[in-house]
C-alpha atoms as a PDB file:
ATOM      1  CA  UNK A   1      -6.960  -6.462  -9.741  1.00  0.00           C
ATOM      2  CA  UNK A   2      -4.733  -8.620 -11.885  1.00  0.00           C
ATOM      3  CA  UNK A   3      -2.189  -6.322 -13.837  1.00  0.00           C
ATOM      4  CA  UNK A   4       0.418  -7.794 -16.645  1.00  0.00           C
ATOM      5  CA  UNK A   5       3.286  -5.653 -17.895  1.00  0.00           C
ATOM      6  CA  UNK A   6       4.941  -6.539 -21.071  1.00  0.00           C
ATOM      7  CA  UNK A   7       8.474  -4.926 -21.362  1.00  0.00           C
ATOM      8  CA  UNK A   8      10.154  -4.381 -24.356  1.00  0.00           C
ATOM      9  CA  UNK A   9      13.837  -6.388 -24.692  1.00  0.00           C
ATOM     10  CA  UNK A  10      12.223  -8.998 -21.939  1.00  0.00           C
ATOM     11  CA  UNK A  11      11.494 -12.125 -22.254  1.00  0.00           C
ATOM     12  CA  UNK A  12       8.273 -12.712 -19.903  1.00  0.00           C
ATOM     13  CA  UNK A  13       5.747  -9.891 -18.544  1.00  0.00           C
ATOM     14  CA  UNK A  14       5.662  -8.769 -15.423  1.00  0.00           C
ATOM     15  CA  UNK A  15       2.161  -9.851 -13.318  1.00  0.00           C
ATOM     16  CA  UNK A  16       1.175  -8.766 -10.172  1.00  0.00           C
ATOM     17  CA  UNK A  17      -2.198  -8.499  -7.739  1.00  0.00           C
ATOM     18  CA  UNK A  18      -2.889  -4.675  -7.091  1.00  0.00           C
ATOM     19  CA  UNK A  19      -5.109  -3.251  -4.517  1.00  0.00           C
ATOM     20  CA  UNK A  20      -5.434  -0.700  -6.748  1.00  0.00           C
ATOM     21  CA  UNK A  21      -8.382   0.157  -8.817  1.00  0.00           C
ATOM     22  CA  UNK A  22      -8.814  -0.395 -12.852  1.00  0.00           C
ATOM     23  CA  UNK A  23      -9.089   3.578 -13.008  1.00  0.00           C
ATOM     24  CA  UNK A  24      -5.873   4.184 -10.764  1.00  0.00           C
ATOM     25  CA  UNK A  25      -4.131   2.059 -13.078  1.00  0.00           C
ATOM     26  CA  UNK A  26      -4.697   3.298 -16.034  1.00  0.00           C
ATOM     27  CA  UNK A  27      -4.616   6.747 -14.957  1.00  0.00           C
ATOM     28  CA  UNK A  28      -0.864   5.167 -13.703  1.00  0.00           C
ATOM     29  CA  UNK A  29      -0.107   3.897 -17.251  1.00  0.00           C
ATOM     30  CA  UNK A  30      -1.558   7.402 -18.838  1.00  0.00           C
ATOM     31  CA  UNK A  31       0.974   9.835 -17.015  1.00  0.00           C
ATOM     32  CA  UNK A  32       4.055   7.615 -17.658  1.00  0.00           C
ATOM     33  CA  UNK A  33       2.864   7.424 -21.589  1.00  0.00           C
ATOM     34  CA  UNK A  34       2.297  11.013 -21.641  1.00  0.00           C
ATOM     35  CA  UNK A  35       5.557  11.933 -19.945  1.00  0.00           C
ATOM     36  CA  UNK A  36       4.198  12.977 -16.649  1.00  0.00           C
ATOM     37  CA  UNK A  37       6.125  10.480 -14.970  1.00  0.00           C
ATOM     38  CA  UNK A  38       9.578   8.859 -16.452  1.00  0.00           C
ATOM     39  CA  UNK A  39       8.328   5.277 -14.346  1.00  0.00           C
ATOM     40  CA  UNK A  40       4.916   3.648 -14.287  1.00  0.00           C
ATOM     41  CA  UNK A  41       4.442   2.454 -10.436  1.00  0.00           C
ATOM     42  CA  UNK A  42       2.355   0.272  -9.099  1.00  0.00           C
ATOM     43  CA  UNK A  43       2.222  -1.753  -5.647  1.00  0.00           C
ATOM     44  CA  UNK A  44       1.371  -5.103  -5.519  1.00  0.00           C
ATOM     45  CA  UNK A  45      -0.931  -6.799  -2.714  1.00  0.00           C
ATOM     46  CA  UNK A  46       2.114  -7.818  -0.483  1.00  0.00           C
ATOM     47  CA  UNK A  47       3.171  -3.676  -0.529  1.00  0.00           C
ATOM     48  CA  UNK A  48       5.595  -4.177  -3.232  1.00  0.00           C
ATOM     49  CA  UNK A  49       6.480  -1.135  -5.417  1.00  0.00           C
ATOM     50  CA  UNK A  50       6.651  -2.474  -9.285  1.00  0.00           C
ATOM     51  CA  UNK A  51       8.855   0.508 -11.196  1.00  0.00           C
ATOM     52  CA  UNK A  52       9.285   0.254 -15.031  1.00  0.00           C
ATOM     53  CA  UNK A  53      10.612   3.133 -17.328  1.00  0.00           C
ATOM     54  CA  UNK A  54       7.511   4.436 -19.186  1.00  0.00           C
ATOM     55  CA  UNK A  55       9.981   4.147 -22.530  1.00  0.00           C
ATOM     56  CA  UNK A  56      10.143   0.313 -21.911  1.00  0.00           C
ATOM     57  CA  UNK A  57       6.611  -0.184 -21.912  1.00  0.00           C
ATOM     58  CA  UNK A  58       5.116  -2.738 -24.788  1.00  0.00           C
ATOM     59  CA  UNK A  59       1.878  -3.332 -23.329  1.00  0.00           C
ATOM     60  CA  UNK A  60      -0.244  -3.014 -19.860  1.00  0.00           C
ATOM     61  CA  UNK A  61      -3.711  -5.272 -19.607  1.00  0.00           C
ATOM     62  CA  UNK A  62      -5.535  -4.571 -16.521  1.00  0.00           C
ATOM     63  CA  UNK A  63      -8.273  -7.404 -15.701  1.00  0.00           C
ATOM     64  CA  UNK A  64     -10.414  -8.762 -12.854  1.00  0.00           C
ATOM     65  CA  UNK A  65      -8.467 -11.381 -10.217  1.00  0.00           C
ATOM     66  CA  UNK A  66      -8.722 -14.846 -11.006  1.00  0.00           C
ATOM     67  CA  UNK A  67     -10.085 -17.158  -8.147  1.00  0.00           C
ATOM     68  CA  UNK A  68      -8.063 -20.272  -7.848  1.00  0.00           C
ATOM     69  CA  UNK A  69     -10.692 -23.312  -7.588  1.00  0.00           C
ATOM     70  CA  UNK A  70      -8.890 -25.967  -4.674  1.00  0.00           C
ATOM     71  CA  UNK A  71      -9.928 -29.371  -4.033  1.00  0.00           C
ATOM     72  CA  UNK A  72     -10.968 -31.787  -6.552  1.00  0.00           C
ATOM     73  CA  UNK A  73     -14.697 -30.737  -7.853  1.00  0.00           C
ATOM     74  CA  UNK A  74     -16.335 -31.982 -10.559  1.00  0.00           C
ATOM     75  CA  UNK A  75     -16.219 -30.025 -14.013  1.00  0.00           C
ATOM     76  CA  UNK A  76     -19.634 -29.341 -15.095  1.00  0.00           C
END
C-alpha cells in the first residue's frame, strides 16, 4: 500500500510502502485526528516506524502500490 504524508511547514511529503491495510491506515490517521493518539504511526515495508505529530498533519492519501515496468517494452 503506497501511503503519502503531507506535513505542514515541509517542503516535500513523506511516502512510504506499508504492509498495512487501506483500513488500518485510515483507522491510523482517524485516532491521531481525533486526539486518540498525539502521533500518526505507520511502518514501512523495510520495518521502519514513520511518527508524525497528528497537529502537523496537512494531508494523508492512501493508494494501491505502483508496479515499476523494467526492461525496454514497447508502449502500446
Amino acid at each position: 500500500m503506497e501511503v503519502k504524508i503531507g506535513v505542514q511547514h515541509a517542503p516535500r511529503e513523506i511516502t512510504l510502502e506499508s504492509g498495512q491495510s487501506a483500513e488500518e491506515v485510515e483507522r491510523a490517521v482517524a485516532e491521531a485526528l481525533s486526539g486518540k493518539s498525539q502521533l500518526l504511526s505507520l511502518v514501512d515495508d523495510h520495518g521502519r516506524k514513520v511518527l508524525v505529530p497528528a497537529d502537523r498533519l496537512a494531508y494523508v492519501e492512501i493508494g494501491e502500490p505502483t508496479t515499476r515496468k523494467v526492461g525496454f517494452g514497447a508502449a502500446l
